[in-house]
N, C-alpha and C. Protein backbone atom coordinates (compact mmCIF):
# COMPACT_ATOMS: atom_id res chain seq x y z
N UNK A 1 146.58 245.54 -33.80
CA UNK A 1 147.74 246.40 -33.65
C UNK A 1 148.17 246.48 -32.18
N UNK A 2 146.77 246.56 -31.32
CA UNK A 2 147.30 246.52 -29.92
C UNK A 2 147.75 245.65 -29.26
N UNK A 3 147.79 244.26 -30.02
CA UNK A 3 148.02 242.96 -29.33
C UNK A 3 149.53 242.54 -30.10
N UNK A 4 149.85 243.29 -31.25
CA UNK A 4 151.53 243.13 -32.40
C UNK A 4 152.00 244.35 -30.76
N UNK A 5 151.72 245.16 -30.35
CA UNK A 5 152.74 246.08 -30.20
C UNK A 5 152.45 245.60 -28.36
N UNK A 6 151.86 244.77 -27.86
CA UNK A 6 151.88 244.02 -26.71
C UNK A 6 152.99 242.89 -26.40
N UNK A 7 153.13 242.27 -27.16
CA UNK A 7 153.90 241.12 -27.51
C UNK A 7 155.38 241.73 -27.68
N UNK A 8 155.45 242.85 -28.64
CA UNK A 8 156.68 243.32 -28.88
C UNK A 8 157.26 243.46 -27.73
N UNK A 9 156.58 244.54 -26.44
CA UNK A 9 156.74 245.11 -25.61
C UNK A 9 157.61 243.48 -24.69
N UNK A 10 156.40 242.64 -24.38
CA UNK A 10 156.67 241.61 -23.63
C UNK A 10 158.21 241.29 -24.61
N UNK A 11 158.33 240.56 -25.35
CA UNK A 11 159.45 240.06 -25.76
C UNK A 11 160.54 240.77 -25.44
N UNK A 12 160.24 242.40 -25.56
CA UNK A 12 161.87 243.13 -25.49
C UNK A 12 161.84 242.61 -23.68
N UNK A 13 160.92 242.71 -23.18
CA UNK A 13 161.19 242.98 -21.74
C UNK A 13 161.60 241.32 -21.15
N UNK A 14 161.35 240.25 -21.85
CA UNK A 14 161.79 239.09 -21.61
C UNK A 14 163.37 238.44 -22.02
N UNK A 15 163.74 239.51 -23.68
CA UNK A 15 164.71 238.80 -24.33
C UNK A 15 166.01 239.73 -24.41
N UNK A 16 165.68 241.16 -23.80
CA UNK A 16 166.44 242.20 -24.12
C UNK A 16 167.40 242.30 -22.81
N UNK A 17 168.79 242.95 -22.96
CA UNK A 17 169.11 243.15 -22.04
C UNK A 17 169.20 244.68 -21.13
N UNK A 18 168.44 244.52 -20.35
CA UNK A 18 168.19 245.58 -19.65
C UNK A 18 169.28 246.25 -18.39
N UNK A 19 170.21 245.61 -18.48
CA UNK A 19 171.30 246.45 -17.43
C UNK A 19 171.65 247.63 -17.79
N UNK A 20 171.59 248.15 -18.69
CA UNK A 20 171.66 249.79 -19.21
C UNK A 20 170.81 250.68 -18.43
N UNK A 21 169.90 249.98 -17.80
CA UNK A 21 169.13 251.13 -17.09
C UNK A 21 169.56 250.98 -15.48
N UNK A 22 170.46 250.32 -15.06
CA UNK A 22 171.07 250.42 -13.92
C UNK A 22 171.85 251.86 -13.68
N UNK A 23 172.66 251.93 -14.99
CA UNK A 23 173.28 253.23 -15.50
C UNK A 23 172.38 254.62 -15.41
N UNK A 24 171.01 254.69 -14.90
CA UNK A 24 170.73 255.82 -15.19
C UNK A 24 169.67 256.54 -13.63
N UNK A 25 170.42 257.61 -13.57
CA UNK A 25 170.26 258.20 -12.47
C UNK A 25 170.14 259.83 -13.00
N UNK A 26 169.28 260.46 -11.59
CA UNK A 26 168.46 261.72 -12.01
C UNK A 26 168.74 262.64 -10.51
N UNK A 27 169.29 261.74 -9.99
CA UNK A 27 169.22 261.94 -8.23
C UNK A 27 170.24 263.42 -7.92
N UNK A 28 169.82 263.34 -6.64
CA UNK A 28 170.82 264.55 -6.02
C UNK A 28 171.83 263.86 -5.71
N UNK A 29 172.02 262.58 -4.31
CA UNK A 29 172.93 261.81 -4.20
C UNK A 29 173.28 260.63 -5.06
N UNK A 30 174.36 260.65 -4.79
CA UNK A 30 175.47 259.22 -5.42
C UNK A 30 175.49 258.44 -4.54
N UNK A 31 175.59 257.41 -5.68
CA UNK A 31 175.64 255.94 -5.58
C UNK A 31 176.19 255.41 -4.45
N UNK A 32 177.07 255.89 -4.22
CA UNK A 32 177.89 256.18 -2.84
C UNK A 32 177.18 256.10 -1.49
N UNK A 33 176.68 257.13 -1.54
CA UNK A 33 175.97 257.62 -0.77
C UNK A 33 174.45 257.05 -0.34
N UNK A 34 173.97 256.67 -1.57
CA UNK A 34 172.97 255.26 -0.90
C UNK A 34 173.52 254.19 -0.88
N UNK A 35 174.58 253.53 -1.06
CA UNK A 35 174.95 252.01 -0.95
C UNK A 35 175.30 252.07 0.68
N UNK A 36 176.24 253.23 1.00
CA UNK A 36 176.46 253.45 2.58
C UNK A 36 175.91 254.50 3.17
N UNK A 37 174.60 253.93 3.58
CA UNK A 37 172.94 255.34 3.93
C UNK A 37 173.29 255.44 5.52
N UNK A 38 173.41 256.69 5.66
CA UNK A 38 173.23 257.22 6.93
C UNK A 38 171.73 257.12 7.69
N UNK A 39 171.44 255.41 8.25
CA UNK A 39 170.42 255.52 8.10
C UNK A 39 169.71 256.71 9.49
N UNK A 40 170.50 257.08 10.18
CA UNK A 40 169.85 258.07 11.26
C UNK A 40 169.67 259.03 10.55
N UNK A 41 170.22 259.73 9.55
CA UNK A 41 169.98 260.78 8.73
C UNK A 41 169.24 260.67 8.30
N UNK A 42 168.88 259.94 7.60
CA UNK A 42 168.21 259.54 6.91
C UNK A 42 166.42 259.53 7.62
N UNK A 43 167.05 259.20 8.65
CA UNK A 43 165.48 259.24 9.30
C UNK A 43 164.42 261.06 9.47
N UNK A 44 166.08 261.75 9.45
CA UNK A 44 165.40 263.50 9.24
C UNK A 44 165.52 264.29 7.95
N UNK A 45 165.83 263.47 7.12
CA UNK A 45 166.29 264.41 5.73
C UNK A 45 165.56 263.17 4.96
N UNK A 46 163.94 264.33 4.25
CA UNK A 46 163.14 263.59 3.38
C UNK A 46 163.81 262.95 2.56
N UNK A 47 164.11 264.36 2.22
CA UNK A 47 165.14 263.67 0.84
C UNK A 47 166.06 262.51 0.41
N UNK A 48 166.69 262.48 1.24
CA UNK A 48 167.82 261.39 1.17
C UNK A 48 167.02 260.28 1.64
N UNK A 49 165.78 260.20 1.83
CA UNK A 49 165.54 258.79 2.58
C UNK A 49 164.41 258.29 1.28
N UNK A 50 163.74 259.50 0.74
CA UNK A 50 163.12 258.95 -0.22
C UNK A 50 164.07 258.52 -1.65
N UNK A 51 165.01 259.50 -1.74
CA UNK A 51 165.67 258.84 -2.41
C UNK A 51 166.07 257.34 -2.56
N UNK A 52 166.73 256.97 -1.34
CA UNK A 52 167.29 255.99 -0.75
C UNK A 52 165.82 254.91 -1.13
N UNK A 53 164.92 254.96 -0.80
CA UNK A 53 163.40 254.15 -1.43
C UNK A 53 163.57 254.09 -2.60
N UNK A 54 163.64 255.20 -3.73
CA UNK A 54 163.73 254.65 -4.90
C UNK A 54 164.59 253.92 -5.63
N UNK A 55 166.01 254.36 -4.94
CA UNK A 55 167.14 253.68 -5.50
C UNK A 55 167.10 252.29 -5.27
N UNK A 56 166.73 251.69 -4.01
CA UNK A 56 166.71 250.86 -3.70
C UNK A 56 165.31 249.69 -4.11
N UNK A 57 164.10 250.46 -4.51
CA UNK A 57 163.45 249.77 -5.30
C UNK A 57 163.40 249.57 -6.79
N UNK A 58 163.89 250.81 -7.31
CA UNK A 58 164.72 250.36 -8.82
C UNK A 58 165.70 249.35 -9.02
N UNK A 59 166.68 249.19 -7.83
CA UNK A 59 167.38 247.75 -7.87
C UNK A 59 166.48 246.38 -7.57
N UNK A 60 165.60 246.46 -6.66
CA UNK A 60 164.34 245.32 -6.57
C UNK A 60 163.73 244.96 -7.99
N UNK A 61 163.68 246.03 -8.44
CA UNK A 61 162.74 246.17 -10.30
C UNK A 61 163.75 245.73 -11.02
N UNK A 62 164.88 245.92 -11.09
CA UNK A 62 165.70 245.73 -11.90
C UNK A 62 165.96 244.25 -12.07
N UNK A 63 166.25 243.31 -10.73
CA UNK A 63 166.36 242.12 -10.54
C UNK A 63 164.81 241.50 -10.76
N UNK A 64 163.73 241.90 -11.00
CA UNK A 64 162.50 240.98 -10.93
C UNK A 64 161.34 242.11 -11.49
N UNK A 65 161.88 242.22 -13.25
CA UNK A 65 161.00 242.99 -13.92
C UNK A 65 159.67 242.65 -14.90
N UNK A 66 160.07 240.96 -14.80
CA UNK A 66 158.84 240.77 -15.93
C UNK A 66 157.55 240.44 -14.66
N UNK A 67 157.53 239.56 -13.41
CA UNK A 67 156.39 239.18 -13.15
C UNK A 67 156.36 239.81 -11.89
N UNK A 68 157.53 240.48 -11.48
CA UNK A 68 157.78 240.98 -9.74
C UNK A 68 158.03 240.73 -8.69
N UNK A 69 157.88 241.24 -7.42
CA UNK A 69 157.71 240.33 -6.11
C UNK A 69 156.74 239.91 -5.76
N UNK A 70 155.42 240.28 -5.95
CA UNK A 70 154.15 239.58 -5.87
C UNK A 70 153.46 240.69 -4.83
N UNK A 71 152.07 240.75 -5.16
CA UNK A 71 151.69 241.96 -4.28
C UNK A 71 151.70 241.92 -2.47
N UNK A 72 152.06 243.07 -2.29
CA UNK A 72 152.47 243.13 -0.88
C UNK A 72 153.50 242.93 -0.53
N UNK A 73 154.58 242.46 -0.85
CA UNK A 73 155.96 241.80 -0.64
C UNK A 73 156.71 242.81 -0.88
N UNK A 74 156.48 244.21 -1.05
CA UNK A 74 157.93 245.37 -1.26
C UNK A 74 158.85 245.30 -0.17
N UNK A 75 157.35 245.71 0.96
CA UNK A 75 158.52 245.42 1.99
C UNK A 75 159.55 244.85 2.63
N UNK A 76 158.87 243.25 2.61
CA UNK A 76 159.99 242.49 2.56
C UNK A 76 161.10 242.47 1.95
N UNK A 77 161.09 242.60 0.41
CA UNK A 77 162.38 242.88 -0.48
C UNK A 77 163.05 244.21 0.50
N UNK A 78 162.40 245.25 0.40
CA UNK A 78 163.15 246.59 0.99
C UNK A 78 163.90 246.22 2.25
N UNK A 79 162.92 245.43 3.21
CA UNK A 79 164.11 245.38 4.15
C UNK A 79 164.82 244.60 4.32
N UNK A 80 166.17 243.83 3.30
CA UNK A 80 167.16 243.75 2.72
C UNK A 80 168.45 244.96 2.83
N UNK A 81 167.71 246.16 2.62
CA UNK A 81 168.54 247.29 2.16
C UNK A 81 168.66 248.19 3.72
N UNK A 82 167.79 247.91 4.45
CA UNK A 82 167.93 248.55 5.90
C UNK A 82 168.19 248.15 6.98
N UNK A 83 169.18 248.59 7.95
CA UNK A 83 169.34 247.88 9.26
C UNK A 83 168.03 248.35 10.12
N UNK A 84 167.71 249.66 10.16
CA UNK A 84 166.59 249.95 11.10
C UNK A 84 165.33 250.14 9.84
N UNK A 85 164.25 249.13 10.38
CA UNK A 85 163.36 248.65 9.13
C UNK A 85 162.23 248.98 9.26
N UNK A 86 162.24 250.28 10.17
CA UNK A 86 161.08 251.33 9.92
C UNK A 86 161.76 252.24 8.76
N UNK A 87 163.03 252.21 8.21
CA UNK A 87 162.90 252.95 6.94
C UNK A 87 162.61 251.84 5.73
N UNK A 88 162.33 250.83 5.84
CA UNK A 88 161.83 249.82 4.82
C UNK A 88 160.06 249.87 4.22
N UNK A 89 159.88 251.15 3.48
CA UNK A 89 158.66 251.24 3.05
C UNK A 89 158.54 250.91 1.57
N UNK A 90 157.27 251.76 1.34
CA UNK A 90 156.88 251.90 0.29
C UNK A 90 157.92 252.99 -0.72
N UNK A 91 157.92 252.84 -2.28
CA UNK A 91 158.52 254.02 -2.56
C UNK A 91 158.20 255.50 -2.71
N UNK A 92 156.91 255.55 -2.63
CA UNK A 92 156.15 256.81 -2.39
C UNK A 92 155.87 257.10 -4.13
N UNK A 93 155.61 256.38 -5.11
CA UNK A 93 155.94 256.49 -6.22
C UNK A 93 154.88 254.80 -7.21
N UNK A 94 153.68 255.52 -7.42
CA UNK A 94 152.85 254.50 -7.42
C UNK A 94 153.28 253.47 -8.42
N UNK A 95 153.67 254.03 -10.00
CA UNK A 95 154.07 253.29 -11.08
C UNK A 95 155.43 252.27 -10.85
N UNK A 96 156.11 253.07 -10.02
CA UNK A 96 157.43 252.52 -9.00
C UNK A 96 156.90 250.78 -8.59
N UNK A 97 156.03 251.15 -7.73
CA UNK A 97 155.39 250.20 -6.75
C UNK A 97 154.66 249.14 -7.24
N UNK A 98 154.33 249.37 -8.41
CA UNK A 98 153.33 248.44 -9.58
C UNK A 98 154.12 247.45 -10.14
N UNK A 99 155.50 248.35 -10.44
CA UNK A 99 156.45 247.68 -11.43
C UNK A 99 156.98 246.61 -10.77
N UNK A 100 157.54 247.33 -9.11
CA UNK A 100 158.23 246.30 -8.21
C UNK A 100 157.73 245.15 -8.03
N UNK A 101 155.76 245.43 -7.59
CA UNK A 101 155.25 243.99 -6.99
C UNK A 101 154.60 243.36 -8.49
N UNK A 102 154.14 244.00 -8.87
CA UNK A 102 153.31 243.05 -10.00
C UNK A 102 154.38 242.67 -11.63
N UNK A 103 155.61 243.86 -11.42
CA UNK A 103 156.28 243.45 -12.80
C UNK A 103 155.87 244.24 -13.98
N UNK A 104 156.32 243.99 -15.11
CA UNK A 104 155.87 245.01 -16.40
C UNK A 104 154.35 244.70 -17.09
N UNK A 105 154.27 243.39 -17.01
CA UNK A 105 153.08 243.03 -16.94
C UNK A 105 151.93 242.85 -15.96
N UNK A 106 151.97 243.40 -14.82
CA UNK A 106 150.65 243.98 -13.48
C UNK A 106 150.68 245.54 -13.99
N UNK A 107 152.08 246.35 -14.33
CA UNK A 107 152.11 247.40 -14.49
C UNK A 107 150.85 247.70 -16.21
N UNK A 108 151.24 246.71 -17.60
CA UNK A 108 150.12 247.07 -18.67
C UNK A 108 148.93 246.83 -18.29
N UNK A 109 148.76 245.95 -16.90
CA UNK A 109 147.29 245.31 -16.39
C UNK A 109 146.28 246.75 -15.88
N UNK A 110 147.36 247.49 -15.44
CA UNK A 110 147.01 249.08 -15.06
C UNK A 110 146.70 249.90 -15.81
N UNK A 111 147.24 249.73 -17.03
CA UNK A 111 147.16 250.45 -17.87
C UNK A 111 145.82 250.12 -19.11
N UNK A 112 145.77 248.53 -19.07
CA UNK A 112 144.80 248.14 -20.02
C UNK A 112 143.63 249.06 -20.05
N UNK A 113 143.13 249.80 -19.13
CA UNK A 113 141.62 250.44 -19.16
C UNK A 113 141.46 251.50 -19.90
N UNK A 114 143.14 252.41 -19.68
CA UNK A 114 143.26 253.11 -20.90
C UNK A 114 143.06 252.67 -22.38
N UNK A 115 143.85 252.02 -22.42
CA UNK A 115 144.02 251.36 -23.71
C UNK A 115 142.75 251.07 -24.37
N UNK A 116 141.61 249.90 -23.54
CA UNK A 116 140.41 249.61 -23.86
C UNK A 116 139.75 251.07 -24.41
N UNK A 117 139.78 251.74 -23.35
CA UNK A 117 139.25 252.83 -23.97
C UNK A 117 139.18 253.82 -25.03
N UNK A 118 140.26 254.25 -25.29
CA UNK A 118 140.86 254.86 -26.18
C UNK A 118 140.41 254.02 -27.62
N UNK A 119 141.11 252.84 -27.91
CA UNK A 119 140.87 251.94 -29.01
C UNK A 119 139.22 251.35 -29.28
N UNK A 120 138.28 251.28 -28.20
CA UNK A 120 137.01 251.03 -28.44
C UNK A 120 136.55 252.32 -29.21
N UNK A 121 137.00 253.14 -29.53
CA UNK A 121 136.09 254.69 -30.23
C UNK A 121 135.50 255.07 -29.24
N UNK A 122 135.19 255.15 -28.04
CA UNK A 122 134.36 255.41 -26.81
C UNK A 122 135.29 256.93 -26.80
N UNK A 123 135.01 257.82 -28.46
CA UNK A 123 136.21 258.99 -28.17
C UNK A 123 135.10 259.90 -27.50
N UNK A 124 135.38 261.02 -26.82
CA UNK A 124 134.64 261.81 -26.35
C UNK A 124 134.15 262.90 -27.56
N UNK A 125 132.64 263.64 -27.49
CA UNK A 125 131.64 264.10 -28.66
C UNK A 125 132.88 265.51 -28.99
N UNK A 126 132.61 266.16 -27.69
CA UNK A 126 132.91 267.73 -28.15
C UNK A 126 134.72 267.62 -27.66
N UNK A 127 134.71 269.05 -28.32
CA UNK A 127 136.20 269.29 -27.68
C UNK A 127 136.50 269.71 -26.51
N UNK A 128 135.63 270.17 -25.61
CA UNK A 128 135.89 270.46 -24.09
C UNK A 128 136.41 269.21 -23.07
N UNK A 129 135.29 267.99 -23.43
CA UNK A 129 135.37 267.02 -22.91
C UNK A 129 136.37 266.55 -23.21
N UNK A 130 137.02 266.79 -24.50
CA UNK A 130 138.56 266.34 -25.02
C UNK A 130 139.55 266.76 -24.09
N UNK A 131 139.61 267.89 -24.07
CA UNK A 131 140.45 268.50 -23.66
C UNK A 131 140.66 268.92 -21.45
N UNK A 132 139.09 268.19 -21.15
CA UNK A 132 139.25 267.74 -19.69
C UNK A 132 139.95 266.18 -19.77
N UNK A 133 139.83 265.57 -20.83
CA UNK A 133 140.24 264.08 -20.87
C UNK A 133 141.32 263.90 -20.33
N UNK A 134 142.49 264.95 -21.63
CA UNK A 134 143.93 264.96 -21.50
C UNK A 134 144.29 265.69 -20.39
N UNK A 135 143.65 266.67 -19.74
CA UNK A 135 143.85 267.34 -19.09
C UNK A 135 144.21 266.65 -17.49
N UNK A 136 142.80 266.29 -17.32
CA UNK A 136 143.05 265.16 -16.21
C UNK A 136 144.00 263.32 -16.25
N UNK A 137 144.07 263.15 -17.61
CA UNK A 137 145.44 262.70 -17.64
C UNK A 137 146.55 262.34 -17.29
N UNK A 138 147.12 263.92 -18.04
CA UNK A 138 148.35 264.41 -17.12
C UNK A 138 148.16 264.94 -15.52
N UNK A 139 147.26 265.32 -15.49
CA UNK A 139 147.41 265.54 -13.32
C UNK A 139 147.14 263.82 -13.06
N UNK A 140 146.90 263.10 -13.52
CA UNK A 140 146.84 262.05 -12.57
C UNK A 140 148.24 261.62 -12.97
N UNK A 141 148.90 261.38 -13.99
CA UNK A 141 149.90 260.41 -14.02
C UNK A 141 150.85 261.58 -13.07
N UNK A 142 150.73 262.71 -13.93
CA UNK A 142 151.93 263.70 -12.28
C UNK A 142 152.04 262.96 -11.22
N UNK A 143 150.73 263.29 -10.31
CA UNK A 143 150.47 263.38 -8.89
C UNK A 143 150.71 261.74 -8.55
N UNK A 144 150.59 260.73 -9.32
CA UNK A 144 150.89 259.54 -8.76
C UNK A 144 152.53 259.26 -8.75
N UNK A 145 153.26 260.04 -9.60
CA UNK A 145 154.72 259.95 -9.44
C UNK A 145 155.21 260.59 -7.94
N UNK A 146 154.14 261.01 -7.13
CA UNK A 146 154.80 261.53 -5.87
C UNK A 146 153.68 260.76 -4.98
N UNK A 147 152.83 259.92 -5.17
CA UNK A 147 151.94 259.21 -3.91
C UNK A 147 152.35 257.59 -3.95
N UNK A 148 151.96 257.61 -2.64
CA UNK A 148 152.39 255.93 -2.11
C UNK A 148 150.93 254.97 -3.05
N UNK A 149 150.57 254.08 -2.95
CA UNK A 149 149.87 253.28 -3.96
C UNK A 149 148.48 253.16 -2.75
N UNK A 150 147.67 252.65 -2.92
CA UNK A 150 146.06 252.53 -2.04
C UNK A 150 144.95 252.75 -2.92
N UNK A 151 143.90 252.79 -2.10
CA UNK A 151 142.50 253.31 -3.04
C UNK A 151 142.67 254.82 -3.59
N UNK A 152 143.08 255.99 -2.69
CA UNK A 152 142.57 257.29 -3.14
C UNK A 152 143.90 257.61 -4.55
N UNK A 153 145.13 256.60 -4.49
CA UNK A 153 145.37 257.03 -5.75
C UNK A 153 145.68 256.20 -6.98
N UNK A 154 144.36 255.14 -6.98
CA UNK A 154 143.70 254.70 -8.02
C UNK A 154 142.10 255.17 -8.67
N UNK A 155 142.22 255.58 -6.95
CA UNK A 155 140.83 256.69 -7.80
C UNK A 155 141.17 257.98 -8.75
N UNK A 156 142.67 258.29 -8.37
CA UNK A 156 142.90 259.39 -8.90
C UNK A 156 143.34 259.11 -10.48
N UNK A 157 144.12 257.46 -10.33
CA UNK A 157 144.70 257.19 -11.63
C UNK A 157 143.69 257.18 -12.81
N UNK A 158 142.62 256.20 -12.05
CA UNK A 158 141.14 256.37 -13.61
C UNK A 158 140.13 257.56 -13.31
N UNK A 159 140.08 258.24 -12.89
CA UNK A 159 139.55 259.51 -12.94
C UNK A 159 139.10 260.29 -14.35
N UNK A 160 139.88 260.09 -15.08
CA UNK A 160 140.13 260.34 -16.95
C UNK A 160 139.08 259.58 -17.28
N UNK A 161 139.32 258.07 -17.20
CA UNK A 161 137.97 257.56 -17.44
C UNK A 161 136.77 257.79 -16.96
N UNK A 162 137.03 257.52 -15.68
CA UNK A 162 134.83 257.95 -14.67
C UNK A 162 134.61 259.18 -15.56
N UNK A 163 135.49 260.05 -15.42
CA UNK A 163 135.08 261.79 -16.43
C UNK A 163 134.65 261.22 -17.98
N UNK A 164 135.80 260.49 -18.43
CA UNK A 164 134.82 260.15 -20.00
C UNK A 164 133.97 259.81 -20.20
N UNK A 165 133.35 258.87 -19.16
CA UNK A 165 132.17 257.55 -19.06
C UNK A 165 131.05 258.84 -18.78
N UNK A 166 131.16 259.86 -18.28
CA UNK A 166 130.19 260.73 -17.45
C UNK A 166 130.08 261.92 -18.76
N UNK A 167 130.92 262.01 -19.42
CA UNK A 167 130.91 262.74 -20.74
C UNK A 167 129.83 262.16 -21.61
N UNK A 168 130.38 261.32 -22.15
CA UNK A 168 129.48 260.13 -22.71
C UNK A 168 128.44 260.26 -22.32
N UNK A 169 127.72 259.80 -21.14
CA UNK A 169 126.49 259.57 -20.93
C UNK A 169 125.59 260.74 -20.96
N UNK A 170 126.32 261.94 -20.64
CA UNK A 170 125.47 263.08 -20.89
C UNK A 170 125.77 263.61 -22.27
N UNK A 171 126.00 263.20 -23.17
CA UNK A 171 125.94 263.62 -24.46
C UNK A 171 125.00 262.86 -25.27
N UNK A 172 124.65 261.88 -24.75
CA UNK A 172 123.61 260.95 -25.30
C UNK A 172 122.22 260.91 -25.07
């Protein structure tokens, strides 16, 4: 079942057309307004500059979604979009950053451990441990929608797991 609804996934993301999601924005500023970035402003107003990162790496994702730019290479793509290319970072936005360099498929590569897990029965005994599972979960997928990508927030991403694996072993 996990390998029918893998394939599905890949195919839509190979055969489908995805410009509909160019169309979709959540932002404070317009389109406008990041295509012609004040980039000195930009250098003192978080906001508009992180913005300006995501918008501008959702268009990177958008153009190169199945395999990516290849790891390490954001930057390069980003600074494309900047004249002064100390604002050419990261997007501050880990799943962001996965999608950009590795594509939709580095991004399920991230995800596979869940998956393994979950589907091996490796379910946790009691309901406490259940309910730290999901719990820590959701704070990791949160907190990585606002951190730049590295070790401390991949430690944070499988955290759910080390806690299950540590459930597990002391229930046995």
């Amino acid at each position: 079942m996990l390998a029918l609804c893998s394939l599905t996934v890949l195919l839509l993301a190979l055969f489908y057309d995805l410009s509909f999601l160019n169309d979709f924005t959540f932002f404070e500023y317009s389109d406008f307004e990041m295509l012609y970035l004040d980039e000195e402003q930009a250098l003192w107003i978080s906001n508009l500059h992180r913005q300006s990162l995501l918008t501008n790496g959702w268009d990177i994702f958008t153009t190169h979604f199945v395999f990516g730019v290849g790891p390490k290479m954001l930057p390069v793509f980003m600074s494309d979009y900047y004249i002064n290319q100390g604002l050419a970072l990261y997007t501050h936005n880990v799943f962001l950053d996965t999608l950009i360099e590795q594509g939709t498929i580095g991004l399920f590569l991230l995800i596979l451990p869940y998956l393994i897990y979950v589907t091996r029965d490796a379910g946790l005994k009691n309901k406490k441990d259940k309910m730290v599972f999901i719990a820590l979960c959701l704070y990791s997928i949160f907190m990585l929608f606002f951190m730049s990508g590295g070790a401390p927030s991949m430690v944070i991403f499988y955290l759910p797991i080390f806690k299950g694996f540590i459930a597990n072993k002391a229930s046995n």
